[in-house]
PDB file of N, CA and C in Angstrom:
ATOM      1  N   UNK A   1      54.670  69.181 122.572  1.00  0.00           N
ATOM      2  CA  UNK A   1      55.557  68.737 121.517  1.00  0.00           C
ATOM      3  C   UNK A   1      57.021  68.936 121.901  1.00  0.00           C
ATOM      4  N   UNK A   2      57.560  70.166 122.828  1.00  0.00           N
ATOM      5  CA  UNK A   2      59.101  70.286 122.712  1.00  0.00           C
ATOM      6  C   UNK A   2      59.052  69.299 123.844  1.00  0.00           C
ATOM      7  N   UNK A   3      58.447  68.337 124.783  1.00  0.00           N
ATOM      8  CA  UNK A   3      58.979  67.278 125.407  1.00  0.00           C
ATOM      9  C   UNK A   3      59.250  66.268 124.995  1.00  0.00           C
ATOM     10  N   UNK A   4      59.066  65.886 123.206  1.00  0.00           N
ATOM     11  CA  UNK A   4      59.457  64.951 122.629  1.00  0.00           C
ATOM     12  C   UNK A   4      60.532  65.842 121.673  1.00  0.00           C
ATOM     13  N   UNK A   5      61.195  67.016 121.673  1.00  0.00           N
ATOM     14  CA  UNK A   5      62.309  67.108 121.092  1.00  0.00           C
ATOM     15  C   UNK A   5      63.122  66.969 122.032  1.00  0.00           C
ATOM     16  N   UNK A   6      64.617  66.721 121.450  1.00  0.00           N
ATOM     17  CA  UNK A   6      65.833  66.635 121.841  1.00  0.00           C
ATOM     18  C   UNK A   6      66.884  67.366 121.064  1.00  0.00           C
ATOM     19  N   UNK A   7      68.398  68.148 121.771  1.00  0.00           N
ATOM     20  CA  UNK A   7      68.985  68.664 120.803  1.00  0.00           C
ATOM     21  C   UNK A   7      69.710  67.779 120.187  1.00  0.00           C
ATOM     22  N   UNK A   8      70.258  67.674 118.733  1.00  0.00           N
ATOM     23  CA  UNK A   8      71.093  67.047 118.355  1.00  0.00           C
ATOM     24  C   UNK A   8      72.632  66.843 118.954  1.00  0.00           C
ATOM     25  N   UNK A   9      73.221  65.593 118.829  1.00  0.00           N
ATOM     26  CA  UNK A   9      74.655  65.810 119.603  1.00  0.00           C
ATOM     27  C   UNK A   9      75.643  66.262 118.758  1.00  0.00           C
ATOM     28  N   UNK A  10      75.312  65.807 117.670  1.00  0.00           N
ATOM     29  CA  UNK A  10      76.049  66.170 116.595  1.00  0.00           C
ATOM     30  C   UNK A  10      76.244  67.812 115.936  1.00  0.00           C
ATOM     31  N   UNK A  11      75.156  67.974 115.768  1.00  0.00           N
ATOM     32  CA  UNK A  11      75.012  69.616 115.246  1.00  0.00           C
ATOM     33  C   UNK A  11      74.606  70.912 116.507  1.00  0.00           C
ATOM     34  N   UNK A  12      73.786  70.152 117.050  1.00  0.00           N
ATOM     35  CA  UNK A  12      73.489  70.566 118.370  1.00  0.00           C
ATOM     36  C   UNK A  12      72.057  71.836 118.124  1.00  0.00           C
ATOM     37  N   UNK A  13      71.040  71.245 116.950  1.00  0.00           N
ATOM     38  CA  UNK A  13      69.857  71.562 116.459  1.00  0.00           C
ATOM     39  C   UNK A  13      69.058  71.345 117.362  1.00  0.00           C
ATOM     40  N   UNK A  14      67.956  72.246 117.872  1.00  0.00           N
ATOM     41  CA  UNK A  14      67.125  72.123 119.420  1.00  0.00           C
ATOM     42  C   UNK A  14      66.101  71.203 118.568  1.00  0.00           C
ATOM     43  N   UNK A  15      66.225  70.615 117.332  1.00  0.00           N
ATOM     44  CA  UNK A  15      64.727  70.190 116.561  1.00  0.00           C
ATOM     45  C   UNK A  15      64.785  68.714 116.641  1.00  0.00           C
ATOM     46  N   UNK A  16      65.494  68.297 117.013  1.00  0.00           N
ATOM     47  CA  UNK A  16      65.390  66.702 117.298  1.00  0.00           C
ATOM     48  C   UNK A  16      64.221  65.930 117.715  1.00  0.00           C
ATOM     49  N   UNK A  17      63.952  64.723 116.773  1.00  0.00           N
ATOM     50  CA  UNK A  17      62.293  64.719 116.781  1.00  0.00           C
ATOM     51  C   UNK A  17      62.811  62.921 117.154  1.00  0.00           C
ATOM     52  N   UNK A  18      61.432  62.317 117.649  1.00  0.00           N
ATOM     53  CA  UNK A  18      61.432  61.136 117.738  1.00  0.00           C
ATOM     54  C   UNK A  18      60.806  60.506 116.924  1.00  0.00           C
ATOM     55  N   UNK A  19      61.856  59.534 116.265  1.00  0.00           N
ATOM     56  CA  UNK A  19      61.470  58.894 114.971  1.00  0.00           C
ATOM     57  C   UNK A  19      60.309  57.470 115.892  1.00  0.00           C
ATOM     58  N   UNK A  20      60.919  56.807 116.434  1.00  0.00           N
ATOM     59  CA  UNK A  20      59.779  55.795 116.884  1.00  0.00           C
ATOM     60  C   UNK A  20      60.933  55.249 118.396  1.00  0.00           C
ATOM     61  N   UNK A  21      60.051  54.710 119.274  1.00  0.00           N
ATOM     62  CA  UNK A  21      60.662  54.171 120.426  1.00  0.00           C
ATOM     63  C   UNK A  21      61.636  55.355 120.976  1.00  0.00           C
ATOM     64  N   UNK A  22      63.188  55.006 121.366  1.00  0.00           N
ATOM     65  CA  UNK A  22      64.445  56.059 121.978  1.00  0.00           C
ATOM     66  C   UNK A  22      64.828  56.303 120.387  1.00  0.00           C
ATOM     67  N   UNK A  23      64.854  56.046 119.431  1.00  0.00           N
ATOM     68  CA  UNK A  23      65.384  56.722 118.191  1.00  0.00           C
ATOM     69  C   UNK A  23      65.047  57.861 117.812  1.00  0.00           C
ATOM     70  N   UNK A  24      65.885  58.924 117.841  1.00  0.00           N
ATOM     71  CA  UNK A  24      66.215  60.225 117.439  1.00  0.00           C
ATOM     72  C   UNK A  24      66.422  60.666 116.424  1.00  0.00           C
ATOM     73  N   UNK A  25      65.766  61.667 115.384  1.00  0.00           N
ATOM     74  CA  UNK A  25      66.541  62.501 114.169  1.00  0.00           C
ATOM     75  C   UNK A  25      66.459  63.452 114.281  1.00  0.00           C
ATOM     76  N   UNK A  26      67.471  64.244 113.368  1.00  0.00           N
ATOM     77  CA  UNK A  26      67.729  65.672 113.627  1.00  0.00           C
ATOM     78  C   UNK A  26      67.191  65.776 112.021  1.00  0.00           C
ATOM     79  N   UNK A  27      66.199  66.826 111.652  1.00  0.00           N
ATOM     80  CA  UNK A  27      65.967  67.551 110.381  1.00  0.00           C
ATOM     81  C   UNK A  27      67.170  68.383 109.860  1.00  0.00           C
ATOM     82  N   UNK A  28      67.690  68.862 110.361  1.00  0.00           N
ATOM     83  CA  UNK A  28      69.316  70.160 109.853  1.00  0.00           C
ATOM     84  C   UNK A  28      70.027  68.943 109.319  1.00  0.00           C
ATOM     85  N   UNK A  29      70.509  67.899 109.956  1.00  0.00           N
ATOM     86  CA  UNK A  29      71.853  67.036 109.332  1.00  0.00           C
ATOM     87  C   UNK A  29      71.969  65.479 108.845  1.00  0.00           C
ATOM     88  N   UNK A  30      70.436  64.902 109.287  1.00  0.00           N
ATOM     89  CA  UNK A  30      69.815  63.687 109.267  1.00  0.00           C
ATOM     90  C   UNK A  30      70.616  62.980 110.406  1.00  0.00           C
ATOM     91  N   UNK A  31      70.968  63.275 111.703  1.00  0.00           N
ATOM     92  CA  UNK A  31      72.035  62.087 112.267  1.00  0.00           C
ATOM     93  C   UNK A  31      70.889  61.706 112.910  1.00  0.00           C
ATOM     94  N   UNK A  32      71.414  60.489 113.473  1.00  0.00           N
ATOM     95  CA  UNK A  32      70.188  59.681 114.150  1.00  0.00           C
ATOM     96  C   UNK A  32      70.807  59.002 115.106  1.00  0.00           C
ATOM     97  N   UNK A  33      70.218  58.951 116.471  1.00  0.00           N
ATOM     98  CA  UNK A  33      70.839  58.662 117.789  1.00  0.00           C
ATOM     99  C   UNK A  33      69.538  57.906 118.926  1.00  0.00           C
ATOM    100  N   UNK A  34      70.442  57.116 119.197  1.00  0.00           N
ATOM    101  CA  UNK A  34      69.223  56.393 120.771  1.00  0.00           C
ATOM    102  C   UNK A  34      69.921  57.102 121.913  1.00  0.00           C
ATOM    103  N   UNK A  35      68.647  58.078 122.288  1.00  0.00           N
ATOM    104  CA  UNK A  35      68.531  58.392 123.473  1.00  0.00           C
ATOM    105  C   UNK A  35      68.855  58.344 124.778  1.00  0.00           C
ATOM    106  N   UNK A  36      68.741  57.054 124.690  1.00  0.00           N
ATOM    107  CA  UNK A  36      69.322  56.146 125.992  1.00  0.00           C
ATOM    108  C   UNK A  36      70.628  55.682 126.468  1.00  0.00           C
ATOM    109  N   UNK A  37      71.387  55.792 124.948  1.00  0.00           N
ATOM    110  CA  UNK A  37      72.889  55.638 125.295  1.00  0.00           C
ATOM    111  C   UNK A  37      73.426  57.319 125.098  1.00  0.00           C
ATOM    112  N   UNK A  38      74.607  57.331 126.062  1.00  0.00           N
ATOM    113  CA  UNK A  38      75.091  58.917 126.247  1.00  0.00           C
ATOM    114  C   UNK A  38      76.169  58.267 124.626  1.00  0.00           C
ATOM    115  N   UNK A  39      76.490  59.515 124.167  1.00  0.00           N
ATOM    116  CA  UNK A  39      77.543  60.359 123.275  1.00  0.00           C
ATOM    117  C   UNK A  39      78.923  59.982 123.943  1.00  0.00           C
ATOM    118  N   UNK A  40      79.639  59.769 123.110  1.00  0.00           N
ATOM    119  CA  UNK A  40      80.937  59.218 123.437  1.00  0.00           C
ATOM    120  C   UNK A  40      81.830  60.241 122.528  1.00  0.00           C
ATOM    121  N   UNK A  41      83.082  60.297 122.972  1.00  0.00           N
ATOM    122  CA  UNK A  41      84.151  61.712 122.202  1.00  0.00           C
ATOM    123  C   UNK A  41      84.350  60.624 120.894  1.00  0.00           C
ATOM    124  N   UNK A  42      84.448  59.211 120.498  1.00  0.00           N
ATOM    125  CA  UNK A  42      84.306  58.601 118.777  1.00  0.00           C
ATOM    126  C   UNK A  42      82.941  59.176 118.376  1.00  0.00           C
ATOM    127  N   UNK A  43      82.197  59.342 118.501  1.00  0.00           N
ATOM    128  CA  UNK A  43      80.589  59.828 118.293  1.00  0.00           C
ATOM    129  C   UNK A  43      80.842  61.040 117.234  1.00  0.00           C
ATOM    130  N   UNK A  44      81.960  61.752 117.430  1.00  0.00           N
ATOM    131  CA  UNK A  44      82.420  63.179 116.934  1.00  0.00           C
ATOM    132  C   UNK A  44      83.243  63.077 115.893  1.00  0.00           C
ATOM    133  N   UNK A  45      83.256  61.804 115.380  1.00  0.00           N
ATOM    134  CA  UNK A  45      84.540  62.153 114.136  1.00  0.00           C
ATOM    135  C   UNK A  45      83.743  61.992 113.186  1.00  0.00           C
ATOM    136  N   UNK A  46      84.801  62.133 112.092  1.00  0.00           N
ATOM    137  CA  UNK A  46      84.726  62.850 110.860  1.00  0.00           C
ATOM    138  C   UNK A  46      83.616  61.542 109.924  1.00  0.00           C
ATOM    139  N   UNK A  47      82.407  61.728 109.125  1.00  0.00           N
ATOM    140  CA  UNK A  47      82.042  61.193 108.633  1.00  0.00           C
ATOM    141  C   UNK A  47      81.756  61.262 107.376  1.00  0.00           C
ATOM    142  N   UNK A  48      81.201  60.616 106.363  1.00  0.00           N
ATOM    143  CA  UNK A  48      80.920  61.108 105.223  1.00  0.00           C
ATOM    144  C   UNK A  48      79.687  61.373 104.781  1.00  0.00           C
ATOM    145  N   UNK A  49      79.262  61.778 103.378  1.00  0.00           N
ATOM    146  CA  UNK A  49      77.919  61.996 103.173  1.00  0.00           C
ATOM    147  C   UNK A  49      76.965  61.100 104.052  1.00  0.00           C
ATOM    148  N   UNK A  50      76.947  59.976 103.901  1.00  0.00           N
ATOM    149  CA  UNK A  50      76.065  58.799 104.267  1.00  0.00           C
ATOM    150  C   UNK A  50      76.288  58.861 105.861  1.00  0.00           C
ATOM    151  N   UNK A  51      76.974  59.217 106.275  1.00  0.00           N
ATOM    152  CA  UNK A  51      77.197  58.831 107.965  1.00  0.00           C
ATOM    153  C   UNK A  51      77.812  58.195 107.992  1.00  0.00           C
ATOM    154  N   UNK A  52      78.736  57.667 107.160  1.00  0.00           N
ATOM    155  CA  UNK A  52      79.671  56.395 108.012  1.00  0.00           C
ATOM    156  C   UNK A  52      81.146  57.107 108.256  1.00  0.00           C
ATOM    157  N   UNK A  53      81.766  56.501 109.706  1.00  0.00           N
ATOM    158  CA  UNK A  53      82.953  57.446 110.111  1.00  0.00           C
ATOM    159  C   UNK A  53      84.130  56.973 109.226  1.00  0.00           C
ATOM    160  N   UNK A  54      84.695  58.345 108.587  1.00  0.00           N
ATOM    161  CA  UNK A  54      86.318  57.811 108.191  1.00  0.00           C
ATOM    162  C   UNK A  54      87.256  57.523 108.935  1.00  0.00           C
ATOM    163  N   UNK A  55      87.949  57.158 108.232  1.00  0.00           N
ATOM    164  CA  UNK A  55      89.504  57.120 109.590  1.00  0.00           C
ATOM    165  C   UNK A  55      91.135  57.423 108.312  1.00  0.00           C
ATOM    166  N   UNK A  56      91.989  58.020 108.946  1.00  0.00           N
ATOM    167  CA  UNK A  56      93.012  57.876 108.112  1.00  0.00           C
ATOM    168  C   UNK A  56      93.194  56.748 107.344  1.00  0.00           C
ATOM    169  N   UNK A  57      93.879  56.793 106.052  1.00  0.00           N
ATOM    170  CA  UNK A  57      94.108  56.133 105.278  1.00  0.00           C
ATOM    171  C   UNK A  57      92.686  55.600 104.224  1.00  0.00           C
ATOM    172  N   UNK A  58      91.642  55.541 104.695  1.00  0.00           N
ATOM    173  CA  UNK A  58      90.413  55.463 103.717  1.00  0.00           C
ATOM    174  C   UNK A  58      90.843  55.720 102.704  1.00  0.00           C
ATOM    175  N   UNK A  59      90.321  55.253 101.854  1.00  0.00           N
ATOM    176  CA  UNK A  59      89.396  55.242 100.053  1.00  0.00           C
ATOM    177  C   UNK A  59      88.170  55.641 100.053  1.00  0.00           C
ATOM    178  N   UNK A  60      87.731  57.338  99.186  1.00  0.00           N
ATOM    179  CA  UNK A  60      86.595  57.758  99.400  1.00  0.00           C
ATOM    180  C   UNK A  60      86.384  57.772  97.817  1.00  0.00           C
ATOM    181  N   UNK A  61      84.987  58.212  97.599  1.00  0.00           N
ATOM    182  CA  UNK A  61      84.744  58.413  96.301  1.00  0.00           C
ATOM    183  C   UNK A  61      83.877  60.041  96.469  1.00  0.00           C
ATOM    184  N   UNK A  62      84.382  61.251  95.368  1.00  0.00           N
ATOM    185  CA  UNK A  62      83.653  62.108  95.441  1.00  0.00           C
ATOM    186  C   UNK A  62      82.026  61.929  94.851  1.00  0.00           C
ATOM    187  N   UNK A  63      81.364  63.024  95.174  1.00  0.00           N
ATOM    188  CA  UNK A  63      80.224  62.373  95.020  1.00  0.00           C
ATOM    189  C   UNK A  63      79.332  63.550  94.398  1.00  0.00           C
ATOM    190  N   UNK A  64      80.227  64.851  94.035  1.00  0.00           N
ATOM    191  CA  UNK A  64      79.432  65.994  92.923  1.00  0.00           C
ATOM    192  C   UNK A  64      81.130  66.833  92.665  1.00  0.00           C
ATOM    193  N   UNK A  65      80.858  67.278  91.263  1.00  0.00           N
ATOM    194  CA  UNK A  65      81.544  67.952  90.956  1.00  0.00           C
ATOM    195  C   UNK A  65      81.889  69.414  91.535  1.00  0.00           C
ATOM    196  N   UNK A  66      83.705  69.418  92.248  1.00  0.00           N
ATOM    197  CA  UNK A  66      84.196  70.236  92.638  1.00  0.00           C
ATOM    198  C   UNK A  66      84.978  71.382  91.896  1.00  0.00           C
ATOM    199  N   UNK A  67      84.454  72.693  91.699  1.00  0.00           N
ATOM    200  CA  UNK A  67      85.118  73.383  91.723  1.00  0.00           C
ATOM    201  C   UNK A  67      87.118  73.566  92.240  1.00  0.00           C
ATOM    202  N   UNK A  68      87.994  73.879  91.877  1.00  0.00           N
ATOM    203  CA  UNK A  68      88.910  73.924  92.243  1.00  0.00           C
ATOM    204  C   UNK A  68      90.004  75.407  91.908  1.00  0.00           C
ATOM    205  N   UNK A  69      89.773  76.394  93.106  1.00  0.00           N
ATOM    206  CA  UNK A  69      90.157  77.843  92.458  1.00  0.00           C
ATOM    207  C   UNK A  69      92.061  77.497  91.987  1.00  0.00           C
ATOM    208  N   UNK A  70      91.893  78.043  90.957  1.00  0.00           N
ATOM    209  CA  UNK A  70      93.026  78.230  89.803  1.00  0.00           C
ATOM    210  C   UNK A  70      93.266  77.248  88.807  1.00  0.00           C
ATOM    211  N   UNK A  71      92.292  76.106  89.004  1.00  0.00           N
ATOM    212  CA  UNK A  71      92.265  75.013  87.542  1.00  0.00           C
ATOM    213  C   UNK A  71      91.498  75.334  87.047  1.00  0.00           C
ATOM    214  N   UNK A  72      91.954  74.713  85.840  1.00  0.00           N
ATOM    215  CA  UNK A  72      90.878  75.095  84.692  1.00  0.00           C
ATOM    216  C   UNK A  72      89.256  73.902  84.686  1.00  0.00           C
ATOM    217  N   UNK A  73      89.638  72.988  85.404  1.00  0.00           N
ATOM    218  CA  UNK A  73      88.654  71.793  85.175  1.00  0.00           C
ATOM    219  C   UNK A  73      88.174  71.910  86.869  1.00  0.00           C
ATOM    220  N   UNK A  74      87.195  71.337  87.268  1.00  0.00           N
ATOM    221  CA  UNK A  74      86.896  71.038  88.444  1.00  0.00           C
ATOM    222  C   UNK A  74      87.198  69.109  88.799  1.00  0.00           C
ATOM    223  N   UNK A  75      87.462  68.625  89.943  1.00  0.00           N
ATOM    224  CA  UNK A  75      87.210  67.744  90.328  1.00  0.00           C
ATOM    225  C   UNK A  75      86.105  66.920  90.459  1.00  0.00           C
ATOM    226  N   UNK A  76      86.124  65.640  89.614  1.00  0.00           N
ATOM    227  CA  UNK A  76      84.896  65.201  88.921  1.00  0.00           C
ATOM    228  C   UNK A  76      83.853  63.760  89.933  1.00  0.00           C
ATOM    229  N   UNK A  77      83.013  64.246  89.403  1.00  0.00           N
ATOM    230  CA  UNK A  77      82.074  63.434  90.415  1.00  0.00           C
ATOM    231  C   UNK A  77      82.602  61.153  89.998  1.00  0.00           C
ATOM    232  N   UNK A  78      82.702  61.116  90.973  1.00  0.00           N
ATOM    233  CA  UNK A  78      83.226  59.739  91.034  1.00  0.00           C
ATOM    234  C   UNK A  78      84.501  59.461  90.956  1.00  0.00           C
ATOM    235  N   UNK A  79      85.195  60.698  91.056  1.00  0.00           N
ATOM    236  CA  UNK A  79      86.949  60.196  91.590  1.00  0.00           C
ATOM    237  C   UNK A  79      86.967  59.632  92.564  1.00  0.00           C
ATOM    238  N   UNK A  80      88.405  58.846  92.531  1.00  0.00           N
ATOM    239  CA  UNK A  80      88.283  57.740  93.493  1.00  0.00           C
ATOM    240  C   UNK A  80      89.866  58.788  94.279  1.00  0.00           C
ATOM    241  N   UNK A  81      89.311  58.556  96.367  1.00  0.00           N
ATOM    242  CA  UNK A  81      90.798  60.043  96.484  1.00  0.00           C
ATOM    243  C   UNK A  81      91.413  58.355  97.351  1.00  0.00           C
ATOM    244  N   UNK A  82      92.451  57.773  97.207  1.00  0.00           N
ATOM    245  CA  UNK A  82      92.924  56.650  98.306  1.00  0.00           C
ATOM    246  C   UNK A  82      93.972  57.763  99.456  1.00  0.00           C
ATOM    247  N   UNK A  83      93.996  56.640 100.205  1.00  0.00           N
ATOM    248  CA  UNK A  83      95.376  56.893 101.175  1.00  0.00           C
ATOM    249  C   UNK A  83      94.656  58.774 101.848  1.00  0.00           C
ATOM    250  N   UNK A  84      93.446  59.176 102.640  1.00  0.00           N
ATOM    251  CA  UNK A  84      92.923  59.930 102.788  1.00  0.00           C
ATOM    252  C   UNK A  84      93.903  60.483 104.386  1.00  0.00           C
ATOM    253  N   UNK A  85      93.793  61.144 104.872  1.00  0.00           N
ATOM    254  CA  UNK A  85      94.056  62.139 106.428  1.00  0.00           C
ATOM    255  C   UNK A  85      92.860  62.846 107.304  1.00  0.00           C
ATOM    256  N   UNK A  86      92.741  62.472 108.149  1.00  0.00           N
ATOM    257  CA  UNK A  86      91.772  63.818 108.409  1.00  0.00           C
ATOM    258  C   UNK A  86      92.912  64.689 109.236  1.00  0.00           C
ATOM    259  N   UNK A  87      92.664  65.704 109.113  1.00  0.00           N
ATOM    260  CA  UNK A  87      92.485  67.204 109.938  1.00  0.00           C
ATOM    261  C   UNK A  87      91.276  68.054 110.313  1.00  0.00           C
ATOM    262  N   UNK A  88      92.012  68.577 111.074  1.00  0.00           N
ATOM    263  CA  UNK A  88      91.290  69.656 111.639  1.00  0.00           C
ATOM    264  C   UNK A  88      90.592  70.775 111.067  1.00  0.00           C
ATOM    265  N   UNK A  89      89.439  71.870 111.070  1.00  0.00           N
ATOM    266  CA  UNK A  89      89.059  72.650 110.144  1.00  0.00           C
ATOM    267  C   UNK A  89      87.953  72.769 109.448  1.00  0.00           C
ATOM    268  N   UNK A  90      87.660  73.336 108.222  1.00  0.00           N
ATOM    269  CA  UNK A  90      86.360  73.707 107.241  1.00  0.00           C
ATOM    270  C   UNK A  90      87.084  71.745 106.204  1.00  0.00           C
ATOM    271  N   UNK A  91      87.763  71.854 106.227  1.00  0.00           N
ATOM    272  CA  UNK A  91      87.732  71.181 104.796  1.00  0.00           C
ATOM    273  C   UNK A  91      88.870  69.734 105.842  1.00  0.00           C
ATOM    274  N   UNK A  92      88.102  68.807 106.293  1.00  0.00           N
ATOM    275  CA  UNK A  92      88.292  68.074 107.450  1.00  0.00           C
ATOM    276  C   UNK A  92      89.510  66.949 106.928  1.00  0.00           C
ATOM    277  N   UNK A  93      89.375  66.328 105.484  1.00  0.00           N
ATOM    278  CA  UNK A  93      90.455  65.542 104.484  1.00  0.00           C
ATOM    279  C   UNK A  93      91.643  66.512 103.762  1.00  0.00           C
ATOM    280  N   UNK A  94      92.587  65.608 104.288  1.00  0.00           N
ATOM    281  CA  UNK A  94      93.826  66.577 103.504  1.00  0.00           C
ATOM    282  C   UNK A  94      94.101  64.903 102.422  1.00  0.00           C
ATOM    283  N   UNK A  95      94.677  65.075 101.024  1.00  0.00           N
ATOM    284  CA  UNK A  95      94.508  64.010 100.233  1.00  0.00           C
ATOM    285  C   UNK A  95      95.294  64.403  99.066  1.00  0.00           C
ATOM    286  N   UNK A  96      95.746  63.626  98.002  1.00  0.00           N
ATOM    287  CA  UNK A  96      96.173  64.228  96.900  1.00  0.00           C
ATOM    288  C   UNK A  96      95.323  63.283  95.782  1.00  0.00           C
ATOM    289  N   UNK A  97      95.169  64.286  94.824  1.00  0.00           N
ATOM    290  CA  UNK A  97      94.534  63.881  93.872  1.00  0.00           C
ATOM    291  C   UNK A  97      95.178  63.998  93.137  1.00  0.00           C
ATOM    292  N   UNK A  98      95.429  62.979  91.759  1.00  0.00           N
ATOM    293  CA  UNK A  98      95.847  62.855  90.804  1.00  0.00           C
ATOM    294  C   UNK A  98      95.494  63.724  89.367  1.00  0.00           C
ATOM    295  N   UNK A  99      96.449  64.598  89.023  1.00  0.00           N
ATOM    296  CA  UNK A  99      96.230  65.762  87.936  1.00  0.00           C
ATOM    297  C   UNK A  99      96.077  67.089  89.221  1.00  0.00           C
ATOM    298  N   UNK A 100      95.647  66.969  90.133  1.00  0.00           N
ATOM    299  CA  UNK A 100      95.584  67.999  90.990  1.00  0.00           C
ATOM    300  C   UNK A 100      96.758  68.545  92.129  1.00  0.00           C
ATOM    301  N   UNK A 101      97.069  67.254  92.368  1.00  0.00           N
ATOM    302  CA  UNK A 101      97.883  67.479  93.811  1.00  0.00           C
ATOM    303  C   UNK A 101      97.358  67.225  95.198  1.00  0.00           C
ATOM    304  N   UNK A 102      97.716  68.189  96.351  1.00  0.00           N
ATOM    305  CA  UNK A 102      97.500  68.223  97.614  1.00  0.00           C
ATOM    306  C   UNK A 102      96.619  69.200  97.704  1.00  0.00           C
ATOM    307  N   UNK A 103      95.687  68.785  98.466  1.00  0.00           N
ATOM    308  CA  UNK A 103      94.142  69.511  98.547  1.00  0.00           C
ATOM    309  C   UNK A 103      93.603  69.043  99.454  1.00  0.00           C
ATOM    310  N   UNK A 104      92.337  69.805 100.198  1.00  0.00           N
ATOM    311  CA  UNK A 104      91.815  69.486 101.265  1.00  0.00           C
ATOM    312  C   UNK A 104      90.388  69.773 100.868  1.00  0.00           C
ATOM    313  N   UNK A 105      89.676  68.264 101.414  1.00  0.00           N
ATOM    314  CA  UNK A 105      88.161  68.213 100.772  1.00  0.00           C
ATOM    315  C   UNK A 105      87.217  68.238 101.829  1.00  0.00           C
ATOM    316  N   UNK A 106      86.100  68.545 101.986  1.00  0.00           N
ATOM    317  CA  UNK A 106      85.019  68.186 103.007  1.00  0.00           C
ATOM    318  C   UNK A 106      84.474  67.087 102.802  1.00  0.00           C
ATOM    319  N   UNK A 107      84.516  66.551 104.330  1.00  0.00           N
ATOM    320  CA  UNK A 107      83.672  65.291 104.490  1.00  0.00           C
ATOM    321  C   UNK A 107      82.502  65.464 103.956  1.00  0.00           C
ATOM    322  N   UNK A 108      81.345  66.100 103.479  1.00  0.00           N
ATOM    323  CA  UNK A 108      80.094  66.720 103.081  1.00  0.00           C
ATOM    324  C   UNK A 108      80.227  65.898 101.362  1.00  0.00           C
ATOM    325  N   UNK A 109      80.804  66.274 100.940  1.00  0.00           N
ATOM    326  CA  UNK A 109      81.134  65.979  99.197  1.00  0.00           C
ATOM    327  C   UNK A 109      81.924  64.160  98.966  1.00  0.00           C
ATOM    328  N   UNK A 110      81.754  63.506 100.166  1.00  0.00           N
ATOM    329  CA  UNK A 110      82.818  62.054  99.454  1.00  0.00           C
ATOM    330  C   UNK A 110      81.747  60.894 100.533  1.00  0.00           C
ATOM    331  N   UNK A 111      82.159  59.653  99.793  1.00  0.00           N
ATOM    332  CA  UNK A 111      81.576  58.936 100.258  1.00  0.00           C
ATOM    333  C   UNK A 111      82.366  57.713 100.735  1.00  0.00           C
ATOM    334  N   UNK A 112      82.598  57.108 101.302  1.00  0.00           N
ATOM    335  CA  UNK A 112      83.480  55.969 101.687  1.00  0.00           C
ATOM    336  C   UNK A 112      83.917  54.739 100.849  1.00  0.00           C
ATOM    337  N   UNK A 113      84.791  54.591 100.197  1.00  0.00           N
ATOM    338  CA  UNK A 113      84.754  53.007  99.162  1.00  0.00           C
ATOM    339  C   UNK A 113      84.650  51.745  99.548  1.00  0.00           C
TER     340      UNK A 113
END
């Protein structure tokens, strides 16, 4: 069996299983990769829930309600964040939200518009 795993490129999980043919999934993060083509340094950016890559300036939509330490309300599921950044870090979008300000969100919590 571990001659049909592979590690993930992405997370770099030794559990990488073969879904059918060179197609690859990883159980830890769901990414999914053919085998046969090598990993490229775009391969590594920033994506969203679903897998699809952002890029500066995006329109994301959150996609569960955020906590936000020192407001009284949290950031609500289906805000819309425009005009997005990535950086570097835990919390990969720097963005401003409206009623909130300047804040930095994880790619993990938004989805692409």
């Amino acid at each position: 069996m571990s001659d049909q795993m592979k590690p993930c490129p992405r997370c770099e999980s030794p559990y990488g299983y073969n879904l059918h043919s060179q197609i690859y999934v990883c159980p830890e993060c769901a990414f999914e990769w053919d085998a046969s083509q090598e990993m490229t340094a775009d391969d590594s950016a920033v994506v969203d829930a679903n897998g699809n890559p952002l890029q500066d300036g995006d329109t994301v939509i959150v996609i569960k309600d955020l906590p936000v330490k020192g407001a009284p309300k949290p950031v609500k599921k289906g805000t819309k964040v425009k005009n997005i950044r990535l950086v570097d870090g835990d919390h990969d979008i720097a963005c401003k939200i409206d009623g909130f300000g300047a804040m930095g969100l994880k790619s993990e919590f938004v989805k692409k518009a």
